[in-house]
C-alpha atoms as a PDB file:
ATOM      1  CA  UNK A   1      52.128 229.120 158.605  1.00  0.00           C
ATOM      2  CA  UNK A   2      53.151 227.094 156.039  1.00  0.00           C
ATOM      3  CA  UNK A   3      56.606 225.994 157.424  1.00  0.00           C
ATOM      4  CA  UNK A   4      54.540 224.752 160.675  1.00  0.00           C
ATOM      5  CA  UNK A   5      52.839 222.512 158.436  1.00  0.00           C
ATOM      6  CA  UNK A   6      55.342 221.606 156.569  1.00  0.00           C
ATOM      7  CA  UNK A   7      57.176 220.485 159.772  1.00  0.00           C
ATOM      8  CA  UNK A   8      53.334 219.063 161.513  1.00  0.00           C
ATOM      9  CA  UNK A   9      53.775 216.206 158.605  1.00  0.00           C
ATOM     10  CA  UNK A  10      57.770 215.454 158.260  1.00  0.00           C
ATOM     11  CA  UNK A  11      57.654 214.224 161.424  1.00  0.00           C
ATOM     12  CA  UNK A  12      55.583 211.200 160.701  1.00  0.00           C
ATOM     13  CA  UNK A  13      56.982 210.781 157.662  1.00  0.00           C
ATOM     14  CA  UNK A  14      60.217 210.528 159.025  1.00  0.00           C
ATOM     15  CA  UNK A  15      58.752 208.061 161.640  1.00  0.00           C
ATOM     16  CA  UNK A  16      58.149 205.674 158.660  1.00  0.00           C
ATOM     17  CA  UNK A  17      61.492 206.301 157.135  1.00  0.00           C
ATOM     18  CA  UNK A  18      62.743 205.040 160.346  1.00  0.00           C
ATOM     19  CA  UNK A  19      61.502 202.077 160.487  1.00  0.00           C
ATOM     20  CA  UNK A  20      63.104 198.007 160.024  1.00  0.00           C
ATOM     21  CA  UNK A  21      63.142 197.508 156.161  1.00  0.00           C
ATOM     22  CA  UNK A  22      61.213 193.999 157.245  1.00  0.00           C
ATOM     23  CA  UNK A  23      57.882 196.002 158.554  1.00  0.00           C
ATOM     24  CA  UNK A  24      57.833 197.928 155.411  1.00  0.00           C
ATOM     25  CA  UNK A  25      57.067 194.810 153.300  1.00  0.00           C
ATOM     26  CA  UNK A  26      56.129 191.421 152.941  1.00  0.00           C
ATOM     27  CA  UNK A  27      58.761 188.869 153.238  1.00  0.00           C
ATOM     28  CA  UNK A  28      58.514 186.226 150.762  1.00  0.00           C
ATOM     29  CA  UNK A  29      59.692 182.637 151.697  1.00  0.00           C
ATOM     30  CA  UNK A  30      60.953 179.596 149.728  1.00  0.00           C
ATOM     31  CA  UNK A  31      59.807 176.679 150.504  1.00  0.00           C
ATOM     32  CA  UNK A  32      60.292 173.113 149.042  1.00  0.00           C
ATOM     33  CA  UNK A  33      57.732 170.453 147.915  1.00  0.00           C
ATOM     34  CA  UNK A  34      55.738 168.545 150.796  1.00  0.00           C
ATOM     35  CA  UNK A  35      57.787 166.794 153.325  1.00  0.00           C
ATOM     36  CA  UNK A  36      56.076 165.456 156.568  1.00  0.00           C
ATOM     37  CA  UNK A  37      56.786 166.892 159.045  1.00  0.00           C
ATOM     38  CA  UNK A  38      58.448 169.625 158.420  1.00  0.00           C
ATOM     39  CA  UNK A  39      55.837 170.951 155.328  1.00  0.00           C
ATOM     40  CA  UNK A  40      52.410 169.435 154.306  1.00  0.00           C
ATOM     41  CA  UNK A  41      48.860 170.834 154.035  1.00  0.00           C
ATOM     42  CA  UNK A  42      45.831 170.393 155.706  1.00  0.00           C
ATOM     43  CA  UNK A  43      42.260 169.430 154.008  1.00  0.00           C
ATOM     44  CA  UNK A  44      41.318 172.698 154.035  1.00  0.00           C
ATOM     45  CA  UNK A  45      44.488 174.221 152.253  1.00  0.00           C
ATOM     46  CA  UNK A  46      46.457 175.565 155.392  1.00  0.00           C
ATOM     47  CA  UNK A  47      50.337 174.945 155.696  1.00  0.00           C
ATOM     48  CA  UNK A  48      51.644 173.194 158.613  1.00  0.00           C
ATOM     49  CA  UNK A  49      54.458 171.373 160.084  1.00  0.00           C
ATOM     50  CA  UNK A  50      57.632 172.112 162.390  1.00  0.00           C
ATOM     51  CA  UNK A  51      59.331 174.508 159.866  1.00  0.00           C
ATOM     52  CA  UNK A  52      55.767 176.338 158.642  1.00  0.00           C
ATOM     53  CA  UNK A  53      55.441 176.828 162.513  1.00  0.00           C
ATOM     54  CA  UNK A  54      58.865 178.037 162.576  1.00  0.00           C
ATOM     55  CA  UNK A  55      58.953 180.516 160.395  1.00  0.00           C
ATOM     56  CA  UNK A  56      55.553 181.678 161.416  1.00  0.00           C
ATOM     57  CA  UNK A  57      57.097 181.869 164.691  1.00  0.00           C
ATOM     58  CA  UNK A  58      60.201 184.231 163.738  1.00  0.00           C
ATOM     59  CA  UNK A  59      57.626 186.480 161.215  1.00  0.00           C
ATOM     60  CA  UNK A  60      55.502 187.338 163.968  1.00  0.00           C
ATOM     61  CA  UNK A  61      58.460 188.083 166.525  1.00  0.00           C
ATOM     62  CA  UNK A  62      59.486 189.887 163.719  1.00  0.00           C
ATOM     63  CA  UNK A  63      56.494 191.845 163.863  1.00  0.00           C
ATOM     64  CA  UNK A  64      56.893 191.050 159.622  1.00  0.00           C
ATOM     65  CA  UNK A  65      54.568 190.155 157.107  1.00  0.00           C
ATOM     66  CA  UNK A  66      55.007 187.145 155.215  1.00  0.00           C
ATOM     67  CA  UNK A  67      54.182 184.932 152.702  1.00  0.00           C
ATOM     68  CA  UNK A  68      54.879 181.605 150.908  1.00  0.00           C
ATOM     69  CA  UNK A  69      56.427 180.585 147.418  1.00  0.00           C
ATOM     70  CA  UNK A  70      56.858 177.400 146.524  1.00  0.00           C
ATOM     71  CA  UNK A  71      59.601 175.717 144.384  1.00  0.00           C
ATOM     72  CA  UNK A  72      61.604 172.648 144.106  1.00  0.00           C
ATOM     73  CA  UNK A  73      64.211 172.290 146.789  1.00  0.00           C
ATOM     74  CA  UNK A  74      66.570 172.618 143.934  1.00  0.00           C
ATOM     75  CA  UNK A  75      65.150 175.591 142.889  1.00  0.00           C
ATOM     76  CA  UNK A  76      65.712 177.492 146.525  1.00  0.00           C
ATOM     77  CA  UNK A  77      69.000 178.894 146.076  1.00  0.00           C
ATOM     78  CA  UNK A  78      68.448 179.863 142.338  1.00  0.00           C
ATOM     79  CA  UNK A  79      65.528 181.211 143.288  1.00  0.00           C
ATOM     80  CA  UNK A  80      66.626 183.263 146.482  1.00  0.00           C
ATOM     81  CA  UNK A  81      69.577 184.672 143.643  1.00  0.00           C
ATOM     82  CA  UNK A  82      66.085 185.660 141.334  1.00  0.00           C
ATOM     83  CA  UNK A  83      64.917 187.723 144.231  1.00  0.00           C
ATOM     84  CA  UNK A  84      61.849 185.241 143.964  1.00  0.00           C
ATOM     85  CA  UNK A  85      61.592 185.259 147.573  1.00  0.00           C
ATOM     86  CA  UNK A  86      63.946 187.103 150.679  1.00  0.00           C
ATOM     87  CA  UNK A  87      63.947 183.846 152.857  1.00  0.00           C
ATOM     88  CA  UNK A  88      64.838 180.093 152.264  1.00  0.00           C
ATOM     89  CA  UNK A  89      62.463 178.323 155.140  1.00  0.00           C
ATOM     90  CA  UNK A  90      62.498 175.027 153.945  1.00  0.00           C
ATOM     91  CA  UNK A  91      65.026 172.420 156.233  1.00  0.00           C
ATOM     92  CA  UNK A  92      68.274 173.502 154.420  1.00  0.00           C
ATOM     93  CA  UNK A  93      71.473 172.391 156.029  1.00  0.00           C
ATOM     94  CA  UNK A  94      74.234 174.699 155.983  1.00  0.00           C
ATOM     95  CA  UNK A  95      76.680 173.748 154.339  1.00  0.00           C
ATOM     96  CA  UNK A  96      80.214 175.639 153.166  1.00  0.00           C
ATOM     97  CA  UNK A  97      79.399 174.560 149.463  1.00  0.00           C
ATOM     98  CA  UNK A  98      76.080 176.590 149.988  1.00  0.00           C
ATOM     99  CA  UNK A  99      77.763 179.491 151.820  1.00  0.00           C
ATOM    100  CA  UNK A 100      79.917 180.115 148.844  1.00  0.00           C
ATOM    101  CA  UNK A 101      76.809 181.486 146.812  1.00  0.00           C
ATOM    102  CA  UNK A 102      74.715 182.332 150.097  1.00  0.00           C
ATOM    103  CA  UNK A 103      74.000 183.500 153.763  1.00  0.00           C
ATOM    104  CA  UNK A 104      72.576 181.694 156.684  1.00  0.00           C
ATOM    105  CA  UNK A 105      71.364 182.767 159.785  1.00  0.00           C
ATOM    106  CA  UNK A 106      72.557 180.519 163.290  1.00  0.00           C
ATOM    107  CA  UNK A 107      71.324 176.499 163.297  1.00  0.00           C
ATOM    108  CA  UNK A 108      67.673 176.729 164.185  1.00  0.00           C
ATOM    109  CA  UNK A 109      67.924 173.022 164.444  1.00  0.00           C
ATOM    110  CA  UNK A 110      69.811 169.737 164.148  1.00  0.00           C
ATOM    111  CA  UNK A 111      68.168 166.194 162.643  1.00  0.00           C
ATOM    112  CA  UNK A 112      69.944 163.324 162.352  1.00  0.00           C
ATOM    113  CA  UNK A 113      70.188 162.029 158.063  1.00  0.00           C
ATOM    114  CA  UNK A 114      69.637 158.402 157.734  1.00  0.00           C
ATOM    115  CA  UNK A 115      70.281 155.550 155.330  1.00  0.00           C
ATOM    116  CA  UNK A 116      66.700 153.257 155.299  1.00  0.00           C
ATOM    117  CA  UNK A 117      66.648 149.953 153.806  1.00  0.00           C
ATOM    118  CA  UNK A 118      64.671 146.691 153.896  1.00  0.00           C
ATOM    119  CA  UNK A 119      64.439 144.842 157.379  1.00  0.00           C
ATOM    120  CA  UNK A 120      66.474 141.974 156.941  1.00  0.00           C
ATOM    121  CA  UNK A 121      68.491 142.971 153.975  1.00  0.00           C
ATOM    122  CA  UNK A 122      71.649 143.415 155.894  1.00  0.00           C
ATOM    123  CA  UNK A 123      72.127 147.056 153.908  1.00  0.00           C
ATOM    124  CA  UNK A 124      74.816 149.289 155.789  1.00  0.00           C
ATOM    125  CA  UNK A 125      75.147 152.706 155.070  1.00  0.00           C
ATOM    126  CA  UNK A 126      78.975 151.797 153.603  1.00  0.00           C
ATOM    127  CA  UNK A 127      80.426 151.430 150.034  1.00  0.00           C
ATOM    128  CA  UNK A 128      81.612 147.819 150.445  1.00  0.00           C
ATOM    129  CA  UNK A 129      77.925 147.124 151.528  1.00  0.00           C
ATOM    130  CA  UNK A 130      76.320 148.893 148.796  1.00  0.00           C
ATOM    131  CA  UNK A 131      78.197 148.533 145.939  1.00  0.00           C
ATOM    132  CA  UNK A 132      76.269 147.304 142.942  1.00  0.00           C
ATOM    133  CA  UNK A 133      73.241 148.742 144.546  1.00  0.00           C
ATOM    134  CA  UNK A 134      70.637 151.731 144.136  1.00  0.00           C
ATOM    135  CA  UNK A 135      70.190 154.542 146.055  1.00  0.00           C
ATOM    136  CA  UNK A 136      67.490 157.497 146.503  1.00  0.00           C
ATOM    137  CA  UNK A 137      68.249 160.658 147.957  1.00  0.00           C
ATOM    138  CA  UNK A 138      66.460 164.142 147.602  1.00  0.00           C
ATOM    139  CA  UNK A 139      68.223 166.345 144.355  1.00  0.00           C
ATOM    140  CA  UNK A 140      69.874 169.227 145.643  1.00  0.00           C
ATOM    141  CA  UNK A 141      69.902 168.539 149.125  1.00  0.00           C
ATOM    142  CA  UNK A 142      72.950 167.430 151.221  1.00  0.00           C
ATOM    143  CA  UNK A 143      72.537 164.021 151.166  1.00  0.00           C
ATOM    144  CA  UNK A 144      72.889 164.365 147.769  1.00  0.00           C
ATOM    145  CA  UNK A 145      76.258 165.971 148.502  1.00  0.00           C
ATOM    146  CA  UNK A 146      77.357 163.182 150.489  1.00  0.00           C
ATOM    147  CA  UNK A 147      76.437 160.100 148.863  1.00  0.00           C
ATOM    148  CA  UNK A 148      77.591 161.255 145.467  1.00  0.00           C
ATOM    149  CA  UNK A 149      80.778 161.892 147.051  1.00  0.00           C
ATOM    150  CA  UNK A 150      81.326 158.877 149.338  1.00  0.00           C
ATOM    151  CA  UNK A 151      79.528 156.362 146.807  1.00  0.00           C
ATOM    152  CA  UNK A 152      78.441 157.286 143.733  1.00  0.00           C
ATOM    153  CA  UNK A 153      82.788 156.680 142.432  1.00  0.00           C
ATOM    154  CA  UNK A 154      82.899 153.644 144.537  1.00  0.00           C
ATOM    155  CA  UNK A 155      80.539 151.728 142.366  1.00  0.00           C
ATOM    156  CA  UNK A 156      76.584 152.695 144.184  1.00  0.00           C
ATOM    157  CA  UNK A 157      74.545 153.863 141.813  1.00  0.00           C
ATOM    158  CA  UNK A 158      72.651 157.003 143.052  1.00  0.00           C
ATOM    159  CA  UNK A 159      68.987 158.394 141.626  1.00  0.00           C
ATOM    160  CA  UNK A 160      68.243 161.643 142.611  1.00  0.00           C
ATOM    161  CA  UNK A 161      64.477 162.695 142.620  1.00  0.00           C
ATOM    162  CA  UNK A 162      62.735 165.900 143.163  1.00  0.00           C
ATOM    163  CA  UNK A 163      59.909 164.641 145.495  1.00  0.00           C
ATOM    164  CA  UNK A 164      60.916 162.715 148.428  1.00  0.00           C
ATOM    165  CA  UNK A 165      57.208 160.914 148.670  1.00  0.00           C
ATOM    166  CA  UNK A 166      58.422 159.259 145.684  1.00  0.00           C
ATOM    167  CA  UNK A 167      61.577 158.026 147.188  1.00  0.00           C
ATOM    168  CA  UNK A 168      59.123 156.269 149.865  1.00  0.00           C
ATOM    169  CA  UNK A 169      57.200 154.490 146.620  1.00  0.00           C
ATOM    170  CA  UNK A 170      59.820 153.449 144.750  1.00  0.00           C
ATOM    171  CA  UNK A 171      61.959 152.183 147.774  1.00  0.00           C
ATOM    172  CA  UNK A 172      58.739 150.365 148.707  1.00  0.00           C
ATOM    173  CA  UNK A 173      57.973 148.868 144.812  1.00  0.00           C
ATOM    174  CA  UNK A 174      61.505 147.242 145.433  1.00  0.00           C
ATOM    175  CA  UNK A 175      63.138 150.362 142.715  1.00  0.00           C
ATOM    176  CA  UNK A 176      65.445 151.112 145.031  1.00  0.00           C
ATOM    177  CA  UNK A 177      67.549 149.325 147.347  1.00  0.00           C
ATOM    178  CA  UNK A 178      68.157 152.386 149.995  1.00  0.00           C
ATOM    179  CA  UNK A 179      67.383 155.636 150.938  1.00  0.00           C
ATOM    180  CA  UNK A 180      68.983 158.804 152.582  1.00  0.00           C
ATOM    181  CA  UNK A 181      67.498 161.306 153.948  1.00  0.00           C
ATOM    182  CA  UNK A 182      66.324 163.063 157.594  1.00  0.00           C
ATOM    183  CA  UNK A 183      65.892 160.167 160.234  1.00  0.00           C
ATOM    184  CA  UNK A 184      62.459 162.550 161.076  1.00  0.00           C
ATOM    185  CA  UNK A 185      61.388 162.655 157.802  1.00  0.00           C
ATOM    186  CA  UNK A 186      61.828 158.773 157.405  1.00  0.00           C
ATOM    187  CA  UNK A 187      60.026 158.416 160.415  1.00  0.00           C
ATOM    188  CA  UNK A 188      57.098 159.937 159.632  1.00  0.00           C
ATOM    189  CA  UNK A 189      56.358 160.187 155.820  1.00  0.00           C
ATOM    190  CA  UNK A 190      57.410 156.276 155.703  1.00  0.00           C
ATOM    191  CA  UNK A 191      58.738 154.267 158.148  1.00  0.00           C
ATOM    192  CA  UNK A 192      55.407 155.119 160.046  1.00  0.00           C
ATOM    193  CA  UNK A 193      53.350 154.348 157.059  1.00  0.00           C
ATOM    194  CA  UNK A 194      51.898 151.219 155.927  1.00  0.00           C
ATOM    195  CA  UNK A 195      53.873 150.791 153.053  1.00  0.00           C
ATOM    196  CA  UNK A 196      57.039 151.464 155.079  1.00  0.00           C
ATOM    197  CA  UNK A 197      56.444 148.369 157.115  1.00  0.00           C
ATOM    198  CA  UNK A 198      59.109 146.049 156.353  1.00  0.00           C
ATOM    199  CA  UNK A 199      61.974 148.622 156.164  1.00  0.00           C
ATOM    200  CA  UNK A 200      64.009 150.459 159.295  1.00  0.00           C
ATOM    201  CA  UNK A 201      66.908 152.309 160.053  1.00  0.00           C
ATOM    202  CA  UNK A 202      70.132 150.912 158.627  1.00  0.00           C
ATOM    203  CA  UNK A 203      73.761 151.744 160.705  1.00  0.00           C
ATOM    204  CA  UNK A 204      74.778 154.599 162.175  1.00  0.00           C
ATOM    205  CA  UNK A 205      73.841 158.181 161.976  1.00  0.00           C
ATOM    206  CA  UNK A 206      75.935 159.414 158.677  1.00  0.00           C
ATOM    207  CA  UNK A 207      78.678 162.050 159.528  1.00  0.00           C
ATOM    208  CA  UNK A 208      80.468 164.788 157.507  1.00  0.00           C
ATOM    209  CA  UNK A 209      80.969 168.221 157.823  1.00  0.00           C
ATOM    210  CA  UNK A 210      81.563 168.929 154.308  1.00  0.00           C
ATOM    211  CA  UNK A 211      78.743 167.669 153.000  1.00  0.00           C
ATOM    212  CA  UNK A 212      76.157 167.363 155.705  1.00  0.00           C
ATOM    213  CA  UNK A 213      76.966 170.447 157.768  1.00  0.00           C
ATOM    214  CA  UNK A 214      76.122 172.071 160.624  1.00  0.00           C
ATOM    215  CA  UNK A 215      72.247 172.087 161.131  1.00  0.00           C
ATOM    216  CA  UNK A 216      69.278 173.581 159.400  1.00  0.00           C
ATOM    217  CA  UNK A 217      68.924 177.385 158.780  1.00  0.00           C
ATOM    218  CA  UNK A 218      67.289 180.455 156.997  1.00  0.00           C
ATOM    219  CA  UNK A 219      69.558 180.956 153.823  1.00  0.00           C
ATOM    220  CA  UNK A 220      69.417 184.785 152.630  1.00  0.00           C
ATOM    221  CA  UNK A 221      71.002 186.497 149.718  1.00  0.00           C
ATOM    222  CA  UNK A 222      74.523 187.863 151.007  1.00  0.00           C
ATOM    223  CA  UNK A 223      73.242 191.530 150.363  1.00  0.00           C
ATOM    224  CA  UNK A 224      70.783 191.423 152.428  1.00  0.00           C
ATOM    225  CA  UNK A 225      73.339 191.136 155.927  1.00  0.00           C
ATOM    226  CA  UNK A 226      69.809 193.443 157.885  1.00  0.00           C
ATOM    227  CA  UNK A 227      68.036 190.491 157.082  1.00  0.00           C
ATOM    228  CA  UNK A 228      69.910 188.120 158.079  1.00  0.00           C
ATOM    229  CA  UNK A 229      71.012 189.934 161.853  1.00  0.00           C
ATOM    230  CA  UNK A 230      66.989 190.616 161.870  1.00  0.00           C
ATOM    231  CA  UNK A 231      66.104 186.888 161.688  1.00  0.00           C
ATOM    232  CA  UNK A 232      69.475 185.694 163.831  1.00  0.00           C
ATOM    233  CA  UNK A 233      67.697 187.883 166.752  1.00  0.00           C
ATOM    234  CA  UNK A 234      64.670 186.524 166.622  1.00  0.00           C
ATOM    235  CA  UNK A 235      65.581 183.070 166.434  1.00  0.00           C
ATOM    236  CA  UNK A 236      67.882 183.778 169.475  1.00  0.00           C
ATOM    237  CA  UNK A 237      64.894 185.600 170.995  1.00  0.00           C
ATOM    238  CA  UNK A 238      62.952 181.903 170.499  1.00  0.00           C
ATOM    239  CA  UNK A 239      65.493 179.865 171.624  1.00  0.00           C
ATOM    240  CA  UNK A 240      65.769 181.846 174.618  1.00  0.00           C
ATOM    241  CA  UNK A 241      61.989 181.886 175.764  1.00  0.00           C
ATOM    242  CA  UNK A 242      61.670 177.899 174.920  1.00  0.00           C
ATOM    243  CA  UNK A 243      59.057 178.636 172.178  1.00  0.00           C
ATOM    244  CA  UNK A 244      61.578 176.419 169.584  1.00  0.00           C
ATOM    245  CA  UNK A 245      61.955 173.745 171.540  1.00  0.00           C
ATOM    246  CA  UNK A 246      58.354 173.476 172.532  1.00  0.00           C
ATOM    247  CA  UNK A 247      57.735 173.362 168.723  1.00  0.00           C
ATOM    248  CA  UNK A 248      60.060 170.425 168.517  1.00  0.00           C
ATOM    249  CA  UNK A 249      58.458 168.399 171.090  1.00  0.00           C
ATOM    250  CA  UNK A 250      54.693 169.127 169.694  1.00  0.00           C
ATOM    251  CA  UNK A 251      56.554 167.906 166.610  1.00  0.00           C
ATOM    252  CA  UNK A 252      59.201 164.799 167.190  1.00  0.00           C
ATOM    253  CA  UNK A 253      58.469 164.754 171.123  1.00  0.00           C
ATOM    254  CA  UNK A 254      62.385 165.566 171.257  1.00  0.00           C
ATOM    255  CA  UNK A 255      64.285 169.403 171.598  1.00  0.00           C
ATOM    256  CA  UNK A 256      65.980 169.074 167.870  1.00  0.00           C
ATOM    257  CA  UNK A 257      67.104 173.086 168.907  1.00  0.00           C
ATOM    258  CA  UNK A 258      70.774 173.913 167.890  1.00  0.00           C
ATOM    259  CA  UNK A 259      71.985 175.277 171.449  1.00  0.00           C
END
């Protein structure tokens, strides 16, 4: 009698065992400061944007719960090391500097980085044009990477900040001379603004491999491999059914998908 019990309840139990180590717990994501339109919040306190959406998206193909934690983008990787959070989900590129400390899953997407300067100021994104001159870029993120390496030796003097809103207002107060960051992100948190009216675009898309790398992705710690084949299947799962690249039209009304 008591063994048929005993055997009535492993079963279940062994049921639960069985199951992905993402349904047994909440998955906690890093995410950066504010960055339209990838991140923001709405009056009434609810996160939104093309990455929120995005992650959303994976969690519930997942069939995961998860949650937010918010840090500097700086403060991802270190943070992901901390076992603050399981999941960077906040527009990192991957990069082979960032690979040496962490994983990524595939490209979820591609944007285009972007020097931005003042109409008419004949600014190109090169060091014989910008020598003597000051530049803003996001700390920590690849543009960082790149114009530090290209420039910051060849006589441009860079300023890193931790908020890129405040990139927009002191590019706009006439602190800065240029900016570089996503083309998307210019678009919308300041070319599109009033007080990004007299600024645009300068040159060509910038290029490099080292530094810029090979699109956007999840980062996860490198013991955590599960994870990261979990998440690679869903995102190929999304790719596949077009819900990604309907995401990037509701957001840039362009597919930004890595294919």
């Amino acid at each position: 009698m008591i063994r048929r019990n005993v055997h009535k309840f492993a079963l279940p139990l062994l049921a639960l065992i069985a199951l992905p180590a993402v349904a047994q717990s909440t998955l906690r994501r890093g995410r950066g400061p504010f960055s339209p339109p990838f991140e923001s919040k709405l009056a009434s306190g609810q996160l939104t944007g093309f990455d929120i959406e995005v992650g959303d998206a994976i969690c519930e193909r997942m069939a995961a719960k998860c949650s937010w934690v918010e840090t500097s983008f700086e403060g991802l990787i270190p943070g992901l090391k901390a076992k603050k959070f399981e999941i960077i989900n906040s527009s990192m590129n991957i990069t082979a500097k960032r690979r040496e400390s962490i994983d990524f899953t595939q490209p979820v997407y591609i944007v285009p980085i972007q020097m931005v300067a003042k109409r008419g100021s004949g600014l190109e994104p090169t060091v014989a044009s910008l020598k003597g001159k000051t530049v803003g870029v996001l700390q920590g993120a690849t543009q960082e990477d790149f114009v530090r390496k290209h420039w910051e030796k060849n006589g441009v003097k860079i300023v890193a900040y931790r908020d890129q809103a405040q990139i927009y207002l002191d590019q706009a107060a006439g602190r800065l001379d240029a900016s570089v960051q996503e083309a998307q992100n210019a678009t919308e948190g300041f070319l599109s603004k009033p007080q990004g009216k007299d600024f645009d675009f300068a040159g060509k898309v910038l290029s490099d491999f080292s530094t810029l790398g090979e699109g956007t992705g999840f980062g996860v710690s490198k013991d955590n491999k599960a994870l990261t084949a979990e998440l690679n299947k869903a995102i190929s799962s999304l790719k596949k059914d077009g819900t990604l690249s309907r995401l990037s039209m509701k957001y840039f009304k362009r597919d930004i998908i890595a294919k």
